[in-house]
C-alpha atoms as a PDB file:
ATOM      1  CA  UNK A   1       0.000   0.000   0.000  1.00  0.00           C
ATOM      2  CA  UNK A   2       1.469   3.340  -1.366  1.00  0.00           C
ATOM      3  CA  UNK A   3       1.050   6.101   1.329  1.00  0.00           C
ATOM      4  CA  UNK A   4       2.871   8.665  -0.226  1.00  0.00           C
ATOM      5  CA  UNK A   5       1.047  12.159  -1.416  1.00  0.00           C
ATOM      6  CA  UNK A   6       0.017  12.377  -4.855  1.00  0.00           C
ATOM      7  CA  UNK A   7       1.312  14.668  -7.060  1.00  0.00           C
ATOM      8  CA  UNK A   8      -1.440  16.927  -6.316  1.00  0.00           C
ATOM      9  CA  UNK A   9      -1.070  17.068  -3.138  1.00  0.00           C
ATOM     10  CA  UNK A  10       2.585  17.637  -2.666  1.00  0.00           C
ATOM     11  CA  UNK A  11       1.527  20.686  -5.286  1.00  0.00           C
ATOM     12  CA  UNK A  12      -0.777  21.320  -2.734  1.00  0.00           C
ATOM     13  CA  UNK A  13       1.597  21.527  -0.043  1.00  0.00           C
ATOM     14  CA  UNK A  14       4.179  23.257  -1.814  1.00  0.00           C
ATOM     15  CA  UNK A  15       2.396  26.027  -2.868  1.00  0.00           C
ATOM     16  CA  UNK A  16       0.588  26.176   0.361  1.00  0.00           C
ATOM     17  CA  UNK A  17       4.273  26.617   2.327  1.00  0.00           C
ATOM     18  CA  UNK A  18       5.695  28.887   0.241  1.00  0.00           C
ATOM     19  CA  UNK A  19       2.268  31.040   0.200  1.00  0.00           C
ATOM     20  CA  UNK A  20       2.095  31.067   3.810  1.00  0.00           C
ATOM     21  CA  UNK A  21       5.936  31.873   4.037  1.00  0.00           C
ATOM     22  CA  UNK A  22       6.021  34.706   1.972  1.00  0.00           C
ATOM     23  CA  UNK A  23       2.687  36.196   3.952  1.00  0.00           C
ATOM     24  CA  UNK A  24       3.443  35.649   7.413  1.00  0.00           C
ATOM     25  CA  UNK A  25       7.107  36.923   8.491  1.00  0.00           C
ATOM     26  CA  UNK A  26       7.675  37.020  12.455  1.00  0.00           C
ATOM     27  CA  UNK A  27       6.544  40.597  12.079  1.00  0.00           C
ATOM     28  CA  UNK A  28       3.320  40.213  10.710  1.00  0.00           C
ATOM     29  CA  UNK A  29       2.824  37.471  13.401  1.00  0.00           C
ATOM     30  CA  UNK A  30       3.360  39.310  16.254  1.00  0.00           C
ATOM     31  CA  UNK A  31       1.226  42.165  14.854  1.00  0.00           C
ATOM     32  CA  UNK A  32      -1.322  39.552  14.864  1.00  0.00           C
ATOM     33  CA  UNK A  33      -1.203  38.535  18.516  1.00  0.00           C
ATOM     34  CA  UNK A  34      -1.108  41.699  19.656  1.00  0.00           C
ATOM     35  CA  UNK A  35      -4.361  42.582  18.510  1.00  0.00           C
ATOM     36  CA  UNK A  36      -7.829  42.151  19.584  1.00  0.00           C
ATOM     37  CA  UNK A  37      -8.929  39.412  17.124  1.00  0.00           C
ATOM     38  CA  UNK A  38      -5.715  38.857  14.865  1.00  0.00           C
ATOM     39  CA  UNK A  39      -7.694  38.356  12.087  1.00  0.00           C
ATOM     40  CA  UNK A  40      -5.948  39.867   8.532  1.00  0.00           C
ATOM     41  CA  UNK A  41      -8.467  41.207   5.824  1.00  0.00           C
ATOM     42  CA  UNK A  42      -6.188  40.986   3.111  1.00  0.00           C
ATOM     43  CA  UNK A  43      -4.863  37.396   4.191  1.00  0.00           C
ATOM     44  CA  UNK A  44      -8.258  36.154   4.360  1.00  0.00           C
ATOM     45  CA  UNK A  45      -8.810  37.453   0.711  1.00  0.00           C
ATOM     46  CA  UNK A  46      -5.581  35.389  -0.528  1.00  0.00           C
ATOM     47  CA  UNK A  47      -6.871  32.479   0.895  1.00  0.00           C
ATOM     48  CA  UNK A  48     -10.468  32.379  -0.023  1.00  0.00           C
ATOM     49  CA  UNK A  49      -9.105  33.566  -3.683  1.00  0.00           C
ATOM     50  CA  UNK A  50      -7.336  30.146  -3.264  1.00  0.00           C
ATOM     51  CA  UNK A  51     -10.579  28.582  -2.142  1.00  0.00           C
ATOM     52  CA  UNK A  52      -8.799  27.348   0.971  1.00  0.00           C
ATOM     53  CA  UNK A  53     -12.273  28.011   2.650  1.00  0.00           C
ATOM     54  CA  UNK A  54     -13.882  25.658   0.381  1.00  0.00           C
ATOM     55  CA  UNK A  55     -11.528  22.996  -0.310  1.00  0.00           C
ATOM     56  CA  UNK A  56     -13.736  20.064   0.806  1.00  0.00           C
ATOM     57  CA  UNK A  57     -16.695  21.598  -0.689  1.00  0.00           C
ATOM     58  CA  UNK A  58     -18.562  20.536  -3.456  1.00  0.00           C
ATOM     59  CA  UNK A  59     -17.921  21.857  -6.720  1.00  0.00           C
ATOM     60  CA  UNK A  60     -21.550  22.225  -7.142  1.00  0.00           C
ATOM     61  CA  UNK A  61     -21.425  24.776  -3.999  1.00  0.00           C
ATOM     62  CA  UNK A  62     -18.235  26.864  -4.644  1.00  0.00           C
ATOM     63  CA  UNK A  63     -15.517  24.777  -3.548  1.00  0.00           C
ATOM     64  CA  UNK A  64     -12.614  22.441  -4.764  1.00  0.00           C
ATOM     65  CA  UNK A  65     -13.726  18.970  -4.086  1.00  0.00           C
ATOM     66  CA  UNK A  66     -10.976  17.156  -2.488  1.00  0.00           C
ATOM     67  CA  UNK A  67     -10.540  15.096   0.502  1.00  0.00           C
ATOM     68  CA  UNK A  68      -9.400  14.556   4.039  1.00  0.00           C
ATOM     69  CA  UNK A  69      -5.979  14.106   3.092  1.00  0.00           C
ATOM     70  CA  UNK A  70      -5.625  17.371   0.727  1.00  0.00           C
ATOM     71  CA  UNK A  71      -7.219  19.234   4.061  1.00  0.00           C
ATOM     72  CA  UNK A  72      -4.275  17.439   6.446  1.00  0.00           C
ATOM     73  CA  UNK A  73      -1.829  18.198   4.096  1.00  0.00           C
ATOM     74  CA  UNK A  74      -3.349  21.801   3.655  1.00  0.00           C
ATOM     75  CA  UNK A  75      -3.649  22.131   7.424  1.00  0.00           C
ATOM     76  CA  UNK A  76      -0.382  21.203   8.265  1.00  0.00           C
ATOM     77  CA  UNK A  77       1.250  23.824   6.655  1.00  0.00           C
ATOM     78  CA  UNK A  78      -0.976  26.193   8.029  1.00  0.00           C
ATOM     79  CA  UNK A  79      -0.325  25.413  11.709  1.00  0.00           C
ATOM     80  CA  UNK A  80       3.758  25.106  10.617  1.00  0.00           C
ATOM     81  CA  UNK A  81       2.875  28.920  10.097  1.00  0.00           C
ATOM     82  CA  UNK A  82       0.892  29.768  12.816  1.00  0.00           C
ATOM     83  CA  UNK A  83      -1.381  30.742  10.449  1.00  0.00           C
ATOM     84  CA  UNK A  84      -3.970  33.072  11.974  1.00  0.00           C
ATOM     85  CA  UNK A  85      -8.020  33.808  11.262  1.00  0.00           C
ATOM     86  CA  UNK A  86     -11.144  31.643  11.155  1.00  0.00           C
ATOM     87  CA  UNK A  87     -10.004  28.840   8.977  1.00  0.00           C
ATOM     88  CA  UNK A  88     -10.116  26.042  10.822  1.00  0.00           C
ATOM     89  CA  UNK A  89     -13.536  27.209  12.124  1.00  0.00           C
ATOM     90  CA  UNK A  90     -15.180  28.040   8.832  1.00  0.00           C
ATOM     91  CA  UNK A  91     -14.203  24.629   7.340  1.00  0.00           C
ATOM     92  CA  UNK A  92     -16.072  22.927  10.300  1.00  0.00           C
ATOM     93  CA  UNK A  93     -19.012  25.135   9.881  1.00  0.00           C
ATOM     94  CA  UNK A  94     -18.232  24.124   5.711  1.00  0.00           C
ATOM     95  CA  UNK A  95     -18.410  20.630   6.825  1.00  0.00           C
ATOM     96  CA  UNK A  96     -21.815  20.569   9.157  1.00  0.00           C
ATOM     97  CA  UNK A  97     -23.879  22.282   5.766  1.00  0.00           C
ATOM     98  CA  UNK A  98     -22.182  19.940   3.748  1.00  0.00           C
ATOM     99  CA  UNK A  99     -23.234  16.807   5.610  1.00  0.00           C
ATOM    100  CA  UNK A 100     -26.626  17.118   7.261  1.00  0.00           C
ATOM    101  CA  UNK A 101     -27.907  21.190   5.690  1.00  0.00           C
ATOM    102  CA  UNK A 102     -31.185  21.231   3.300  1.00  0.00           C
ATOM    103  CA  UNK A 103     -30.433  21.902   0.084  1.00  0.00           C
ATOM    104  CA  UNK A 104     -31.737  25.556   0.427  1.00  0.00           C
ATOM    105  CA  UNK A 105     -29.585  25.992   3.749  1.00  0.00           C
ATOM    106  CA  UNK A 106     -26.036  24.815   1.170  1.00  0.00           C
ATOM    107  CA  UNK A 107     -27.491  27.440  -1.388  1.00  0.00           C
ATOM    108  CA  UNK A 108     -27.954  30.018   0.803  1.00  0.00           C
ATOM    109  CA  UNK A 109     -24.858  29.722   3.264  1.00  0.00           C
ATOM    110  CA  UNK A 110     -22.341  27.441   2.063  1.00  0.00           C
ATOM    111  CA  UNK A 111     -21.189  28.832  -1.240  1.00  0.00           C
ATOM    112  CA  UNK A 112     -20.549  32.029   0.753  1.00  0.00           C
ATOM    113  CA  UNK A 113     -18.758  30.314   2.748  1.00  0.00           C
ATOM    114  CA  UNK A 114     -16.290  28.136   0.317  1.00  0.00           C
ATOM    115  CA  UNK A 115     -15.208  30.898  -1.208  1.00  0.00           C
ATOM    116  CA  UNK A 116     -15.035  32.934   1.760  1.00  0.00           C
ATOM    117  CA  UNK A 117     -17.318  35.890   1.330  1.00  0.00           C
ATOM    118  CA  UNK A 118     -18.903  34.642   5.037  1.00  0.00           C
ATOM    119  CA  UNK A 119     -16.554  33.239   7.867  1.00  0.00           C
ATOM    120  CA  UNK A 120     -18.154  30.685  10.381  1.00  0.00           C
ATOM    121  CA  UNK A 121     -18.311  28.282  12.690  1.00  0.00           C
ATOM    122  CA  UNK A 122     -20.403  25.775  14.880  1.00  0.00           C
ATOM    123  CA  UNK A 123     -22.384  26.139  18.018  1.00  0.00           C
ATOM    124  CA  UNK A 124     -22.958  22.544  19.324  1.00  0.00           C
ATOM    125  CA  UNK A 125     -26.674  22.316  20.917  1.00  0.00           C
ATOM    126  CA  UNK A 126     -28.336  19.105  21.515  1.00  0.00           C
ATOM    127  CA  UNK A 127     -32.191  19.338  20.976  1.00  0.00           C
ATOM    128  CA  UNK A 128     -33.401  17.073  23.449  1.00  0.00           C
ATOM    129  CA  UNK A 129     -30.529  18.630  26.341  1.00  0.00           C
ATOM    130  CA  UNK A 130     -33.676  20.604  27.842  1.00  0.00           C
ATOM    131  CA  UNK A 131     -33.526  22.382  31.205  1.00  0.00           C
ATOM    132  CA  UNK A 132     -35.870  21.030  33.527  1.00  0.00           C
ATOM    133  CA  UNK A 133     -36.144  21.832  37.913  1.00  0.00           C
ATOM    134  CA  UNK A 134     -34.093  18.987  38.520  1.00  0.00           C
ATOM    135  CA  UNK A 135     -31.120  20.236  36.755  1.00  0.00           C
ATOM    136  CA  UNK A 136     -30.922  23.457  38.711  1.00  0.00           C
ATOM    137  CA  UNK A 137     -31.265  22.882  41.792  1.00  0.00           C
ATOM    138  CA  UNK A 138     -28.482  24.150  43.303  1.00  0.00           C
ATOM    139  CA  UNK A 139     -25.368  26.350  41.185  1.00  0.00           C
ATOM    140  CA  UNK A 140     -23.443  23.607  41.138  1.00  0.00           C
ATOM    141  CA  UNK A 141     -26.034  22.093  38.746  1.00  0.00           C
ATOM    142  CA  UNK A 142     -26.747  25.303  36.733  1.00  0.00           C
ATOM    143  CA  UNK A 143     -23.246  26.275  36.414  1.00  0.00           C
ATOM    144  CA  UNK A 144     -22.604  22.211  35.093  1.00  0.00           C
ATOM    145  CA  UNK A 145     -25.190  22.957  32.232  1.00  0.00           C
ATOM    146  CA  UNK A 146     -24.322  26.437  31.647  1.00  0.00           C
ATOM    147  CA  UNK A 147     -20.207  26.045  31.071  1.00  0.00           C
ATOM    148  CA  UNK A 148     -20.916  24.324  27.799  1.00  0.00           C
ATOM    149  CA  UNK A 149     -22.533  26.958  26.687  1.00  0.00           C
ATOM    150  CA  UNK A 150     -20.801  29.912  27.802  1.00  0.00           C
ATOM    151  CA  UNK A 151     -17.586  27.808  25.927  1.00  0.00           C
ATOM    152  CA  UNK A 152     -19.551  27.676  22.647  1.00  0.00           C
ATOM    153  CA  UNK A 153     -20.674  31.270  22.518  1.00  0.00           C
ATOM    154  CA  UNK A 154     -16.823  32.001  23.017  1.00  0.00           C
ATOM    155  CA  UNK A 155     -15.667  30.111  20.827  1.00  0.00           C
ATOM    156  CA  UNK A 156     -18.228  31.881  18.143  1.00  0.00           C
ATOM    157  CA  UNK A 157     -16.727  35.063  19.223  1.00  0.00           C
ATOM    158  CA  UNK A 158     -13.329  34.844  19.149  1.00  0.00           C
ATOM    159  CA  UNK A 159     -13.702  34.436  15.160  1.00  0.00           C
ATOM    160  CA  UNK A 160     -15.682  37.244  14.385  1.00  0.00           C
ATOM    161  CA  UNK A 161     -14.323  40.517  14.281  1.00  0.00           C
ATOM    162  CA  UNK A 162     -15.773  44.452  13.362  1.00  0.00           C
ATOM    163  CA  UNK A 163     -16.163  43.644  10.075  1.00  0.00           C
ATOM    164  CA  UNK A 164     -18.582  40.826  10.091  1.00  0.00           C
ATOM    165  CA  UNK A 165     -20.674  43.088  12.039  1.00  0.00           C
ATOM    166  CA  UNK A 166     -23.122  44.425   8.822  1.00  0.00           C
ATOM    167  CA  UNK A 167     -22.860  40.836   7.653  1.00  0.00           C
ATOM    168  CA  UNK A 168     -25.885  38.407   7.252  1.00  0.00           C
ATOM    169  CA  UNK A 169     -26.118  35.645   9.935  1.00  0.00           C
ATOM    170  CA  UNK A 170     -28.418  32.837   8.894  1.00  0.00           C
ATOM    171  CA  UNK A 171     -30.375  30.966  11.528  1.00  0.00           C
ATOM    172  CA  UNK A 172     -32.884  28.281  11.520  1.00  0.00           C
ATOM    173  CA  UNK A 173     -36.653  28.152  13.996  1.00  0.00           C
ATOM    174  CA  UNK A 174     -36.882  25.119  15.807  1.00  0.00           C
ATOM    175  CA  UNK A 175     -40.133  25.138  13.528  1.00  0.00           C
ATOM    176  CA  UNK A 176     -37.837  25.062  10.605  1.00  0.00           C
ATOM    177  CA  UNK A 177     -37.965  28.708   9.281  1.00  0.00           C
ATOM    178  CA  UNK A 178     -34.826  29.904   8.312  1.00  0.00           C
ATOM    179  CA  UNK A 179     -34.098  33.740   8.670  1.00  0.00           C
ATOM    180  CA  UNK A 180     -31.290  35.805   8.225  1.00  0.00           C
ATOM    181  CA  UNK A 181     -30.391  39.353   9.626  1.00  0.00           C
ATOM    182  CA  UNK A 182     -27.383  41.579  10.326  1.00  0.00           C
ATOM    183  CA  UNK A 183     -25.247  39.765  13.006  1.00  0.00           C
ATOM    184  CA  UNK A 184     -24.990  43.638  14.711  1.00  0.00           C
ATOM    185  CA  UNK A 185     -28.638  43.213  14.835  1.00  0.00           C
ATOM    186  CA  UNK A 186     -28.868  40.095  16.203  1.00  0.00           C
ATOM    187  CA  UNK A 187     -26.286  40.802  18.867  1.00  0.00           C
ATOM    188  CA  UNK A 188     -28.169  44.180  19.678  1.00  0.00           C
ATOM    189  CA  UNK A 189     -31.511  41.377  20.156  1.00  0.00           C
ATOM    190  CA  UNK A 190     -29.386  39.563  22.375  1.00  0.00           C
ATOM    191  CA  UNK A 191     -28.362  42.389  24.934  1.00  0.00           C
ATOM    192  CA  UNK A 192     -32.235  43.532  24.575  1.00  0.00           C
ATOM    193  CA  UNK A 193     -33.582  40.427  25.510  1.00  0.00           C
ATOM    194  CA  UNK A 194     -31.440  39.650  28.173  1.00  0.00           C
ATOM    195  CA  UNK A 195     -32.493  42.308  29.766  1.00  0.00           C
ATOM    196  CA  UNK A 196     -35.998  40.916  29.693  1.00  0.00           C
ATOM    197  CA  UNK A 197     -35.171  37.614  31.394  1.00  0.00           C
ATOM    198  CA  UNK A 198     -33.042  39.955  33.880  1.00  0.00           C
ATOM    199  CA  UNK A 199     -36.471  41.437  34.757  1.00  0.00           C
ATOM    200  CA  UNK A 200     -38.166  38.020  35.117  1.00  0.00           C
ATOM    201  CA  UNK A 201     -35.317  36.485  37.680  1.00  0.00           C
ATOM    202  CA  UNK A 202     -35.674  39.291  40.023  1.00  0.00           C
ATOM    203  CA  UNK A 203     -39.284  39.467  39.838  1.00  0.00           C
ATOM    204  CA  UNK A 204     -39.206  35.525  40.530  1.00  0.00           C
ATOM    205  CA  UNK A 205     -36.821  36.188  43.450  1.00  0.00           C
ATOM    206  CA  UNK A 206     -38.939  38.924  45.121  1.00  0.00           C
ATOM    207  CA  UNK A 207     -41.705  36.416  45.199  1.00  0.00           C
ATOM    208  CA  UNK A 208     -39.980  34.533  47.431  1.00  0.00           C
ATOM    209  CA  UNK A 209     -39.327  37.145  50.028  1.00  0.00           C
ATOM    210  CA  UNK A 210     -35.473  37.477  48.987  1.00  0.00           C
ATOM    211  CA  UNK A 211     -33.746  41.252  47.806  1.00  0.00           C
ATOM    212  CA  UNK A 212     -32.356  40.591  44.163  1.00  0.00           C
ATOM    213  CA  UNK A 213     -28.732  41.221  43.661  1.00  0.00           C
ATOM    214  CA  UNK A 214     -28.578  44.055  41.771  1.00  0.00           C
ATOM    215  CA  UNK A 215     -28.772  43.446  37.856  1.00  0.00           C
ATOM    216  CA  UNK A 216     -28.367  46.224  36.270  1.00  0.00           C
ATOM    217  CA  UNK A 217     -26.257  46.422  32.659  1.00  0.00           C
ATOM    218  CA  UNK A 218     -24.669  49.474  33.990  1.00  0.00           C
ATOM    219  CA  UNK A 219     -23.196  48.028  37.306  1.00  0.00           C
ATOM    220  CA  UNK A 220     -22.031  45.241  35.641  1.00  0.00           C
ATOM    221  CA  UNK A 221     -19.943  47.714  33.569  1.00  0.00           C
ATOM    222  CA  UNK A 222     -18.715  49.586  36.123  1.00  0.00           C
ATOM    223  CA  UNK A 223     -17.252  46.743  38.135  1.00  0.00           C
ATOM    224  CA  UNK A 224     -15.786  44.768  35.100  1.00  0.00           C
ATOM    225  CA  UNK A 225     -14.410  47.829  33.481  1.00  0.00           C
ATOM    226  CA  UNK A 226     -10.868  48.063  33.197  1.00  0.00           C
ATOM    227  CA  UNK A 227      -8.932  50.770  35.669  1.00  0.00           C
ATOM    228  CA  UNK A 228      -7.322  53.453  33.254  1.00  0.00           C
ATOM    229  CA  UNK A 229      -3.451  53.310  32.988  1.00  0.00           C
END
């Protein structure tokens, strides 16, 4: 059994090391990390021109076709060069629409994303992992089922940045609906309706005879904000 690359693929992951070379000098790296998100506009460009986004993609939907071994190979050399940006998450996100989307969901979100006009990545929720009064019963119990969560919203963050700010976020009702709106929009809903379930905790808290902590946006600022150098 031959387990060499092809010839493609040792194109692959030539190109792909001298590309990455010739884009990210120790400079440019520690530009990167010093920032708030690290994430390169122009580099991301290069790469989706080289439909790095969409390399296990379907032709049909944008991308190049290929297979697990042309992503290790392509992956390889992009960790050798500490590569930054939301590669690695946008090719899992690629992968999810690929395998289980509708074929309206793969029109509508993962061309954009093969040849990297939208970044993304996943948010792991299990329908049927319900809250009911027995898991929250004491914090230890709500903080158990809230960590995952709180790890997958991070996770989402940490590979977005300004820019995708005016950009369309798709989303799909658990009635099967699917929507799509600004993602500053959404996260403007978010804020907005937390403060609505805010409301409801310390109106469920005065009911049983007990002062609420006090919950409001702007204290929270004020404690977490960070003392002026």
């Amino acid at each position: 059994m031959n387990f060499d690359l092809t010839d493609e693929q040792q194109m692959l992951q030539g190109a792909a090391r001298e590309f990455l070379a010739s884009r990210l000098k120790s400079e440019q790296l520690r530009e990167a990390s010093a920032s708030d998100d690290a994430f390169d506009e122009s580099l991301w460009n290069e790469m989706s021109e080289l439909n790095w986004p969409g390399l296990l993609v379907s032709e049909d939907h944008g991308g190049q076709g290929l297979g697990t071994v042309d992503l290790a190979v392509l992956f390889e050399q992009l960790g050798y060069a500490l590569a930054p940006g939301p590669i690695f998450s946008t090719t899992l996100a690629a992968l999810e629409l690929e395998a289980g989307a509708t074929e309206e969901q793969r029109e509508r979100y993962l061309a954009p994303l093969a040849v990297g006009e939208q970044r993304g990545t996943l948010a792991l929720w299990d329908r049927g992992a319900g809250w009911t009064p027995d898991d929250a019963r004491s914090l230890e119990q709500v903080n158990e089922k809230w960590q995952p969560i709180i790890r997958s919203r991070n996770g989402y963050l940490e590979n977005i940045s300004d820019a995708d700010l005016p950009g369309e976020l798709g989303y799909t009702r658990f009635t099967g609906e699917v929507y799509s709106l600004p993602l500053v929009q959404q996260m403007q809903h978010v804020v907005n309706h937390a403060t609505l379930h805010r409301g409801q905790v310390v109106g469920m808290i005065r009911q049983l005879g007990i002062a609420p902590p006090t919950t409001d946006l702007l204290f929270y600022l004020m404690e977490t904000r960070k003392p002026s150098s």
